[in-house]
PDB file of N, CA and C in Angstrom:
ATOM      1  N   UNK A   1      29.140 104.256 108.175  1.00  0.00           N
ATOM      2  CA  UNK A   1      28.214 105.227 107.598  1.00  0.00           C
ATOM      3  C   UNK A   1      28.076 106.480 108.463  1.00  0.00           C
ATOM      4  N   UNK A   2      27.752 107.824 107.802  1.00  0.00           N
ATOM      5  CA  UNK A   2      27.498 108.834 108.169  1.00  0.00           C
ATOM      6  C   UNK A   2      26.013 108.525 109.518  1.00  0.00           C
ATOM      7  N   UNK A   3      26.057 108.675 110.448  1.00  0.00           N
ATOM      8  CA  UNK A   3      24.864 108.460 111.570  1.00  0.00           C
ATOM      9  C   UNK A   3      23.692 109.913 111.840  1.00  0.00           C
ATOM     10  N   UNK A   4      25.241 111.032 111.862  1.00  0.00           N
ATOM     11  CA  UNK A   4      24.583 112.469 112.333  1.00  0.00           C
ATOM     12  C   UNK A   4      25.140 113.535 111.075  1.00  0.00           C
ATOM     13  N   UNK A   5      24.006 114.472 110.690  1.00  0.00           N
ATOM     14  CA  UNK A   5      25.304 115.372 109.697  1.00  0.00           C
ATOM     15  C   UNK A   5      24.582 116.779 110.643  1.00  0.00           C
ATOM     16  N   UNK A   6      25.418 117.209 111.120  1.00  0.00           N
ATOM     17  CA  UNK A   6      25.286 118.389 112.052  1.00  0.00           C
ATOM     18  C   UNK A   6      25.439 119.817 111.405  1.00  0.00           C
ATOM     19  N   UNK A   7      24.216 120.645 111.082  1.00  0.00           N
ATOM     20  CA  UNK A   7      24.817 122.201 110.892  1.00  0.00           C
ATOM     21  C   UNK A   7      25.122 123.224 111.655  1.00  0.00           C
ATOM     22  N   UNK A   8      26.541 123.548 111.896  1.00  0.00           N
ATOM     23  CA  UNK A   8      25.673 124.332 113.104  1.00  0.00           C
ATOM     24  C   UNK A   8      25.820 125.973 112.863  1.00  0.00           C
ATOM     25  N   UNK A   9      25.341 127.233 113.630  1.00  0.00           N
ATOM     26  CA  UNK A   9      24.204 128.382 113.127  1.00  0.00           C
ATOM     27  C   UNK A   9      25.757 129.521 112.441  1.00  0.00           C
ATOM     28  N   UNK A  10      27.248 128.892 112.728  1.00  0.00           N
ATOM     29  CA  UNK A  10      28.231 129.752 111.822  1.00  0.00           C
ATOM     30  C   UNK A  10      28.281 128.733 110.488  1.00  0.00           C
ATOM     31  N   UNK A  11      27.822 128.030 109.815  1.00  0.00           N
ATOM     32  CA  UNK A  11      27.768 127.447 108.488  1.00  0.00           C
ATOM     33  C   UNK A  11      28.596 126.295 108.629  1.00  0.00           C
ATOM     34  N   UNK A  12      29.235 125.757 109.733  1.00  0.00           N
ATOM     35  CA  UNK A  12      30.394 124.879 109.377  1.00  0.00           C
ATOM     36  C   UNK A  12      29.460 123.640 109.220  1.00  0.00           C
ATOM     37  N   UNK A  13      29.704 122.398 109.042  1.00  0.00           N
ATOM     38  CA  UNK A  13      29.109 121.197 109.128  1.00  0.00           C
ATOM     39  C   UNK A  13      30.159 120.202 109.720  1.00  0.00           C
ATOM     40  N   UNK A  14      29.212 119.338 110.421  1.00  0.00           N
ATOM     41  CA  UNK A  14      30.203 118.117 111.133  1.00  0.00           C
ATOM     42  C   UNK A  14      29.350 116.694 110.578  1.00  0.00           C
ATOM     43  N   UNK A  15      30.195 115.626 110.052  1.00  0.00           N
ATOM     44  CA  UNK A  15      29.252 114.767 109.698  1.00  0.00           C
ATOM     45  C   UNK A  15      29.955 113.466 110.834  1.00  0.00           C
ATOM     46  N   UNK A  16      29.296 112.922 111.485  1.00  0.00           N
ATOM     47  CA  UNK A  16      29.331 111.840 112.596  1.00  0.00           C
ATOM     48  C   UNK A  16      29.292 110.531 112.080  1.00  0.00           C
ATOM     49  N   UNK A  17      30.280 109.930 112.222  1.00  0.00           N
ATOM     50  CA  UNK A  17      29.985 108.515 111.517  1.00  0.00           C
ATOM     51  C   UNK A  17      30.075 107.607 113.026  1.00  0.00           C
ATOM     52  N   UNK A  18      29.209 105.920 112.461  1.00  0.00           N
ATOM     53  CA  UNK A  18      28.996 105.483 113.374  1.00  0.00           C
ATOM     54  C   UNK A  18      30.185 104.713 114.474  1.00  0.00           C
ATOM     55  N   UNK A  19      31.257 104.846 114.190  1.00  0.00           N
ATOM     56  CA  UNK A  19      32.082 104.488 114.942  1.00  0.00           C
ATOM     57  C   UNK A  19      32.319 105.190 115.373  1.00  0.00           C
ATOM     58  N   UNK A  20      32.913 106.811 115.363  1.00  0.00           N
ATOM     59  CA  UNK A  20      32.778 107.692 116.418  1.00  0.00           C
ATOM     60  C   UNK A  20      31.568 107.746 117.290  1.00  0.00           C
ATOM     61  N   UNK A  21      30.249 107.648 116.690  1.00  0.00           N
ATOM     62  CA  UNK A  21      29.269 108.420 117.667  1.00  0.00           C
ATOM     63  C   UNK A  21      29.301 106.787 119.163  1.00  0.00           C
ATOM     64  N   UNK A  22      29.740 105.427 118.475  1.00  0.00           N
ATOM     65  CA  UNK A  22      29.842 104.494 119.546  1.00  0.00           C
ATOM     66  C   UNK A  22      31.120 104.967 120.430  1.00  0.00           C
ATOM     67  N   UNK A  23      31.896 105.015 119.567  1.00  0.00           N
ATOM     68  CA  UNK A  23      33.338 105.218 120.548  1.00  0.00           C
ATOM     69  C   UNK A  23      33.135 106.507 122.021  1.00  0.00           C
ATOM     70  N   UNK A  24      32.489 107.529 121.281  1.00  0.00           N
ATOM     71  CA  UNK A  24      32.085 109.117 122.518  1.00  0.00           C
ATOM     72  C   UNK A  24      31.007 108.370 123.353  1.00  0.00           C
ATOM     73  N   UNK A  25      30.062 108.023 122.860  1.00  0.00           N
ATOM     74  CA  UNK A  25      28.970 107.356 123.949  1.00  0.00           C
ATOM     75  C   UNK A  25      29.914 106.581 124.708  1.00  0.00           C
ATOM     76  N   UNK A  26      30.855 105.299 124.356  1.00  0.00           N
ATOM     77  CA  UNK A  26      31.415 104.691 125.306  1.00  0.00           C
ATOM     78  C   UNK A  26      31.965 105.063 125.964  1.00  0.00           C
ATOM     79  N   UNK A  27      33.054 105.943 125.954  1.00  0.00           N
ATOM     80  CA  UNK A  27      33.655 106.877 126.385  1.00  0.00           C
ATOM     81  C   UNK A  27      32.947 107.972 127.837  1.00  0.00           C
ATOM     82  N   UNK A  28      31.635 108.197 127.538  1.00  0.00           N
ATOM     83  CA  UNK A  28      30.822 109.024 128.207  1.00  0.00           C
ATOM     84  C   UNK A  28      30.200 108.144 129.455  1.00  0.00           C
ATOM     85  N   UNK A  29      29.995 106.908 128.823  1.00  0.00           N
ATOM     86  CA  UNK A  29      29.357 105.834 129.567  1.00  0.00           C
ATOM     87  C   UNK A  29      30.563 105.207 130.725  1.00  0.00           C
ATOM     88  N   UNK A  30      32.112 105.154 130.326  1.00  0.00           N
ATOM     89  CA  UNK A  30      32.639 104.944 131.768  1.00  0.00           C
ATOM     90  C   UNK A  30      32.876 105.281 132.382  1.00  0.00           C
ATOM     91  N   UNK A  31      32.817 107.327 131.859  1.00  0.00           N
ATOM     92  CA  UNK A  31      33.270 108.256 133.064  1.00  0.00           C
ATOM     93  C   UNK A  31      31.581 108.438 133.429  1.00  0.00           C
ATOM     94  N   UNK A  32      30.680 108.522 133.555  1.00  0.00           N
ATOM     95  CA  UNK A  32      29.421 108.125 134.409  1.00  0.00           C
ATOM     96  C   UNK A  32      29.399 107.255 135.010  1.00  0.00           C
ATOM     97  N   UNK A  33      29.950 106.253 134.559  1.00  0.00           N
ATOM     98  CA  UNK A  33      29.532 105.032 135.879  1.00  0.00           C
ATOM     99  C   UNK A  33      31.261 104.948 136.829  1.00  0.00           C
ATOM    100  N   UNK A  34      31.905 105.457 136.687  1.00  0.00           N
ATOM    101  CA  UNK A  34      33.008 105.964 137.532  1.00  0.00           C
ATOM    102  C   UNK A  34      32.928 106.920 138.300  1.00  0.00           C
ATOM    103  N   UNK A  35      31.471 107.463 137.901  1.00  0.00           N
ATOM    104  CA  UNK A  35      31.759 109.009 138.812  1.00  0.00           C
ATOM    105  C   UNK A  35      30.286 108.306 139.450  1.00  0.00           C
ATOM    106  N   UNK A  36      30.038 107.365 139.771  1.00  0.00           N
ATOM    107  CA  UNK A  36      28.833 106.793 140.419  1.00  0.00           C
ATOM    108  C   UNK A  36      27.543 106.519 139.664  1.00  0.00           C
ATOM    109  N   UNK A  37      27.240 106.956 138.690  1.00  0.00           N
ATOM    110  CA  UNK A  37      26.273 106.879 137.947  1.00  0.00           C
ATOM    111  C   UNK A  37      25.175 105.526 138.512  1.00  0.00           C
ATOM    112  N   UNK A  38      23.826 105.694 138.266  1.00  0.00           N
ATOM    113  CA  UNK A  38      23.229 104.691 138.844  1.00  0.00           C
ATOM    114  C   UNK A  38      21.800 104.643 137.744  1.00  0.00           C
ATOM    115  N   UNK A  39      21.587 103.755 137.223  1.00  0.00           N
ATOM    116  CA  UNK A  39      19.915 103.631 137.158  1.00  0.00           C
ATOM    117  C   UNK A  39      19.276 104.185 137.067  1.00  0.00           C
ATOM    118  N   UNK A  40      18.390 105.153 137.012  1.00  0.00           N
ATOM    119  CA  UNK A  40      17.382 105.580 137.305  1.00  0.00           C
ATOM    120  C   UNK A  40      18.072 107.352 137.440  1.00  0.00           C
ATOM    121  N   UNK A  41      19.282 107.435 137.629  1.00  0.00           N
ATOM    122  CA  UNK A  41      19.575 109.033 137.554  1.00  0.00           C
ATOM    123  C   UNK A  41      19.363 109.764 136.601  1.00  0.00           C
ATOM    124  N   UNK A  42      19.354 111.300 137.301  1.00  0.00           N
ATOM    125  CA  UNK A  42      18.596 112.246 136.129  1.00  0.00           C
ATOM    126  C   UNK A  42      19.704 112.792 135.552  1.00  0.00           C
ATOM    127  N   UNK A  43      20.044 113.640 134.794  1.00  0.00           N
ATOM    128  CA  UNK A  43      20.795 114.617 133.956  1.00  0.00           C
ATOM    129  C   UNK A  43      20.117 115.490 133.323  1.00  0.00           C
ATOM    130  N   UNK A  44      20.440 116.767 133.491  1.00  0.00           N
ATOM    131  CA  UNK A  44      20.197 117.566 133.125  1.00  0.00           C
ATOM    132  C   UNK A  44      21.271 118.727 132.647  1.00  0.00           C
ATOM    133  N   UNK A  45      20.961 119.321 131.277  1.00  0.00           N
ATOM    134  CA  UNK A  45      22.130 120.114 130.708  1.00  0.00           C
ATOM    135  C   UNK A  45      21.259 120.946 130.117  1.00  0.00           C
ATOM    136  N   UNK A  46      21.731 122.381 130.117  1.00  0.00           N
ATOM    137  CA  UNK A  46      21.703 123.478 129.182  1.00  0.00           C
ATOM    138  C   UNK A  46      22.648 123.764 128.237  1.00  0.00           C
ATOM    139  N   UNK A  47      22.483 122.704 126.924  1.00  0.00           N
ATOM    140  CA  UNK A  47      23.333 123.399 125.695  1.00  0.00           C
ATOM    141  C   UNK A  47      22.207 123.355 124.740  1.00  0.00           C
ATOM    142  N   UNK A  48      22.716 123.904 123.656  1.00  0.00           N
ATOM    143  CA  UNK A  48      22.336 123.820 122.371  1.00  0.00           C
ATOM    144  C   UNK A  48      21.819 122.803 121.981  1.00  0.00           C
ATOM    145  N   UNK A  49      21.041 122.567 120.847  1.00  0.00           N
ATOM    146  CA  UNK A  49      21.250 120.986 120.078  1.00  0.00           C
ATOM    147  C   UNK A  49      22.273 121.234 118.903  1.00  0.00           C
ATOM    148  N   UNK A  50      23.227 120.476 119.576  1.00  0.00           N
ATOM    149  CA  UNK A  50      24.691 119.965 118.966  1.00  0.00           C
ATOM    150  C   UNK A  50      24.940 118.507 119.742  1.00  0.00           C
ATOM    151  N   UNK A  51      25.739 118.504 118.709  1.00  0.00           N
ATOM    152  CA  UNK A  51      26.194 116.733 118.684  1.00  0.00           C
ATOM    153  C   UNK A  51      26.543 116.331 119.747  1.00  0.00           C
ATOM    154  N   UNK A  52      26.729 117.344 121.144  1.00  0.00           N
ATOM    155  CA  UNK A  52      27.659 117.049 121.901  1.00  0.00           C
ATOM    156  C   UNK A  52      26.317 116.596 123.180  1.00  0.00           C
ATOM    157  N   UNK A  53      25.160 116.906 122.934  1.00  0.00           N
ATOM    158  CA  UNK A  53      24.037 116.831 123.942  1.00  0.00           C
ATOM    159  C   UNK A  53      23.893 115.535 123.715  1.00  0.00           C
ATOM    160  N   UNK A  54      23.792 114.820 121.892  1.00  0.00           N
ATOM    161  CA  UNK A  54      23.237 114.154 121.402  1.00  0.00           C
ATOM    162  C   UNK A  54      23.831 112.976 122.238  1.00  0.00           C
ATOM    163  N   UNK A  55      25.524 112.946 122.295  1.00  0.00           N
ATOM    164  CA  UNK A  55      26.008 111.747 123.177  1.00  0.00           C
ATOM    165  C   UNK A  55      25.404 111.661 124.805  1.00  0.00           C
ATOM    166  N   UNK A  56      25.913 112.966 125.290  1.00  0.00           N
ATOM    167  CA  UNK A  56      24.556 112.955 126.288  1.00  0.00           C
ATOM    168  C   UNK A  56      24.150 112.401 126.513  1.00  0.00           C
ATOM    169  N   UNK A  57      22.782 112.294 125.919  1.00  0.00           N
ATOM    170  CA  UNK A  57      21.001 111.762 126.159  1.00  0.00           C
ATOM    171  C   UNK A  57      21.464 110.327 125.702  1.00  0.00           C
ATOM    172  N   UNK A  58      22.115 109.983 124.581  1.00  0.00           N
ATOM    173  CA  UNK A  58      22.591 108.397 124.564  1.00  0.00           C
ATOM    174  C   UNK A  58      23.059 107.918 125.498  1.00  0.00           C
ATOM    175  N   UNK A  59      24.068 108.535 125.888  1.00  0.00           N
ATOM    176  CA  UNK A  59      24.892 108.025 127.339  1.00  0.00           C
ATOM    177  C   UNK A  59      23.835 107.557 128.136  1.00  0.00           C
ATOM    178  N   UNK A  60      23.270 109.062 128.693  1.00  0.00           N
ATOM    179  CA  UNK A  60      22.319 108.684 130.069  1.00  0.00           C
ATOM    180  C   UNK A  60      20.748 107.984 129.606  1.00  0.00           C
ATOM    181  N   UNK A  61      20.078 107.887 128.489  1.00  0.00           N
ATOM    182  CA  UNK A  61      19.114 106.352 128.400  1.00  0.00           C
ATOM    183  C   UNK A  61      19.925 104.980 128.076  1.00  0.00           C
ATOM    184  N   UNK A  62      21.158 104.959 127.795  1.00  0.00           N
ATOM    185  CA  UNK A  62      21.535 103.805 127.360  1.00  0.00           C
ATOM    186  C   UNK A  62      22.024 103.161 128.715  1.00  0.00           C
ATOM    187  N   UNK A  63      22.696 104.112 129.943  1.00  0.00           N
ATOM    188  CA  UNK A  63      22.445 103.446 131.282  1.00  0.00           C
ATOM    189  C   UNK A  63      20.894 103.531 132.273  1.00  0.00           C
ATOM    190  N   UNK A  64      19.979 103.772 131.871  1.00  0.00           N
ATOM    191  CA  UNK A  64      18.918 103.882 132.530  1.00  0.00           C
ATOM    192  C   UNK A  64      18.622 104.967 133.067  1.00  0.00           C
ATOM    193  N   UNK A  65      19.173 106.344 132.746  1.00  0.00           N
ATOM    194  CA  UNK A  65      18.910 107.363 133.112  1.00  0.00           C
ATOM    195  C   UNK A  65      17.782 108.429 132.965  1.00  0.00           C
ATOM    196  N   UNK A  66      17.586 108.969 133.304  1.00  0.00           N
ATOM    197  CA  UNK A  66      16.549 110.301 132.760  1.00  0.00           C
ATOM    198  C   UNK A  66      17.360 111.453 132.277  1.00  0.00           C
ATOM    199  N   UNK A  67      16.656 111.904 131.328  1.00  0.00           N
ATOM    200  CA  UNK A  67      17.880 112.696 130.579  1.00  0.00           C
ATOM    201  C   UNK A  67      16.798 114.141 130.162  1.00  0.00           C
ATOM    202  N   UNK A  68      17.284 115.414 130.290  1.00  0.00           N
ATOM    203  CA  UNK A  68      16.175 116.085 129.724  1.00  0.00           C
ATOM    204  C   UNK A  68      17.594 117.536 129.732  1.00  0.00           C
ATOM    205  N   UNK A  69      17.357 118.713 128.491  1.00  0.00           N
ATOM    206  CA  UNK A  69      18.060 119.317 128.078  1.00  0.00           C
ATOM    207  C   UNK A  69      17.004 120.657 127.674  1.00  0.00           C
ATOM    208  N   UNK A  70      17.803 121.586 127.834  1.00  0.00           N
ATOM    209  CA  UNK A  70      17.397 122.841 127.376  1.00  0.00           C
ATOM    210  C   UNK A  70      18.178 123.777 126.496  1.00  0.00           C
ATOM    211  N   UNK A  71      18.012 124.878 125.668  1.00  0.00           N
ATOM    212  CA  UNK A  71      18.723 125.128 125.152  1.00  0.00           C
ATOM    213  C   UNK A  71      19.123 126.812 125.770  1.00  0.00           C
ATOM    214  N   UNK A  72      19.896 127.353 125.841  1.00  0.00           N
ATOM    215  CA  UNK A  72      20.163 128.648 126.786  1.00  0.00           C
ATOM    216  C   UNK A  72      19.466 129.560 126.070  1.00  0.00           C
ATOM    217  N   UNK A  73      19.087 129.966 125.184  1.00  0.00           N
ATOM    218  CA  UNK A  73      18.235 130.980 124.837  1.00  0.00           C
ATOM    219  C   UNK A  73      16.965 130.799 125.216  1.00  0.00           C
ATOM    220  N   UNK A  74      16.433 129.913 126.230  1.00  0.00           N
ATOM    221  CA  UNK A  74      15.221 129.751 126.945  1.00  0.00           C
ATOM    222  C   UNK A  74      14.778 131.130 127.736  1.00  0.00           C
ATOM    223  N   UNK A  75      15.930 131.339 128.440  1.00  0.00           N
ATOM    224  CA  UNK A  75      15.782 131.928 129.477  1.00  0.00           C
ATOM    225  C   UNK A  75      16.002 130.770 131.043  1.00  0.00           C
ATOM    226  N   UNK A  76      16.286 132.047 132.020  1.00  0.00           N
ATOM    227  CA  UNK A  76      16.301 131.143 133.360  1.00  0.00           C
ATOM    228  C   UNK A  76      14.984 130.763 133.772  1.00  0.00           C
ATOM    229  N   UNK A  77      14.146 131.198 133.356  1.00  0.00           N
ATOM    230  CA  UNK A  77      12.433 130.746 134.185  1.00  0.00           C
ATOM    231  C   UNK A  77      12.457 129.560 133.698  1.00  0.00           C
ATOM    232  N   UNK A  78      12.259 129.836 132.165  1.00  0.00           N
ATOM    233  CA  UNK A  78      11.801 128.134 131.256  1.00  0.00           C
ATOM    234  C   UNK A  78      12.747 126.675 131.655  1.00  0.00           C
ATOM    235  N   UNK A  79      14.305 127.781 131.951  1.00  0.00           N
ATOM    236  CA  UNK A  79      15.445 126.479 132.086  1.00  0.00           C
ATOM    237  C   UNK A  79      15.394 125.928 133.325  1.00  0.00           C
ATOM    238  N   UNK A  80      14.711 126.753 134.769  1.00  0.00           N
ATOM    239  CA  UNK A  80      14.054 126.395 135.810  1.00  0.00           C
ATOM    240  C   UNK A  80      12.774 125.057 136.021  1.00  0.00           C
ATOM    241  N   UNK A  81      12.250 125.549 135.172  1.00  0.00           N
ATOM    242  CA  UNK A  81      10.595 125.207 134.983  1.00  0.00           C
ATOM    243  C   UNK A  81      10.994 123.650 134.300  1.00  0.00           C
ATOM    244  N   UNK A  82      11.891 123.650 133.291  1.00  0.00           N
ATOM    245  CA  UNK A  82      11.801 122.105 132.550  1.00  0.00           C
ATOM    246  C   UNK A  82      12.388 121.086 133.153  1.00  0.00           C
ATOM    247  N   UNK A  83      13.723 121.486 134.547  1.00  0.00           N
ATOM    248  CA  UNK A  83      14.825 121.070 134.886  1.00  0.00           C
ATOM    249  C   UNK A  83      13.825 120.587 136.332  1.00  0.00           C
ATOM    250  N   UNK A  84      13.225 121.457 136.795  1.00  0.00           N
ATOM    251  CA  UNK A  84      11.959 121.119 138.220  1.00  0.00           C
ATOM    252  C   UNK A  84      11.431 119.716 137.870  1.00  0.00           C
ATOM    253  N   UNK A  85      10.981 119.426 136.373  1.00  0.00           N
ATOM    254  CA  UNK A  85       9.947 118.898 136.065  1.00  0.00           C
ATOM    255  C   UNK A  85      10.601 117.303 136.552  1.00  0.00           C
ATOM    256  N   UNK A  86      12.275 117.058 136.012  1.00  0.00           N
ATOM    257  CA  UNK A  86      12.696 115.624 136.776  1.00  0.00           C
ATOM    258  C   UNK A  86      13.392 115.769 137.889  1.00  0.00           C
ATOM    259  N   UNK A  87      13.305 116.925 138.741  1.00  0.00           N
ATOM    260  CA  UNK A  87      14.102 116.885 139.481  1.00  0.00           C
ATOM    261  C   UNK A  87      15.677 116.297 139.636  1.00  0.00           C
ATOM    262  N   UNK A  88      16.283 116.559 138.735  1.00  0.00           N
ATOM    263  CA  UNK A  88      17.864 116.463 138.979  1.00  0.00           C
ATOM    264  C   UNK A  88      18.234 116.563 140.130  1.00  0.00           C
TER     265      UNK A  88
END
């Protein structure tokens, strides 16, 4: 089944079905814990909300991580200010 149907702001659409969105999380999940990944680590990213954050934040709560995201049209203060808040 369709999991995610993504618009994104040039009109195209992406629709995510659930065997891809497992396969990228898994995928995401062994190059994190190969590159040391641990428990309790933070992540932090400035993109958009697109599909590609979405594996992200799955990745890093599905290993015990803290996960928190901004989007770049914040600005640097706000993308400062939210990123302080878990200390990455």
């Amino acid at each position: 089944p369709i999991v995610i149907l993504s618009f994104r702001e040039d009109g195209s659409k992406e629709e995510i079905r659930a065997y891809d969105l497992l396969k990228n999380v898994s995928g995401l999940q062994k190059s994190f814990l190969e590159n040391g990944f641990q428990k309790g680590d933070r992540v932090a990213i400035c993109l958009p909300n697109i599909v590609e954050t979405i594996y992200i934040m799955l990745t890093t709560t599905s290993l015990g991580g803290i996960f928190s995201s901004v989007s770049p049209d914040f600005g640097n203060s706000a993308i400062i200010d939210r990123f302080g808040q878990i200390q990455p």
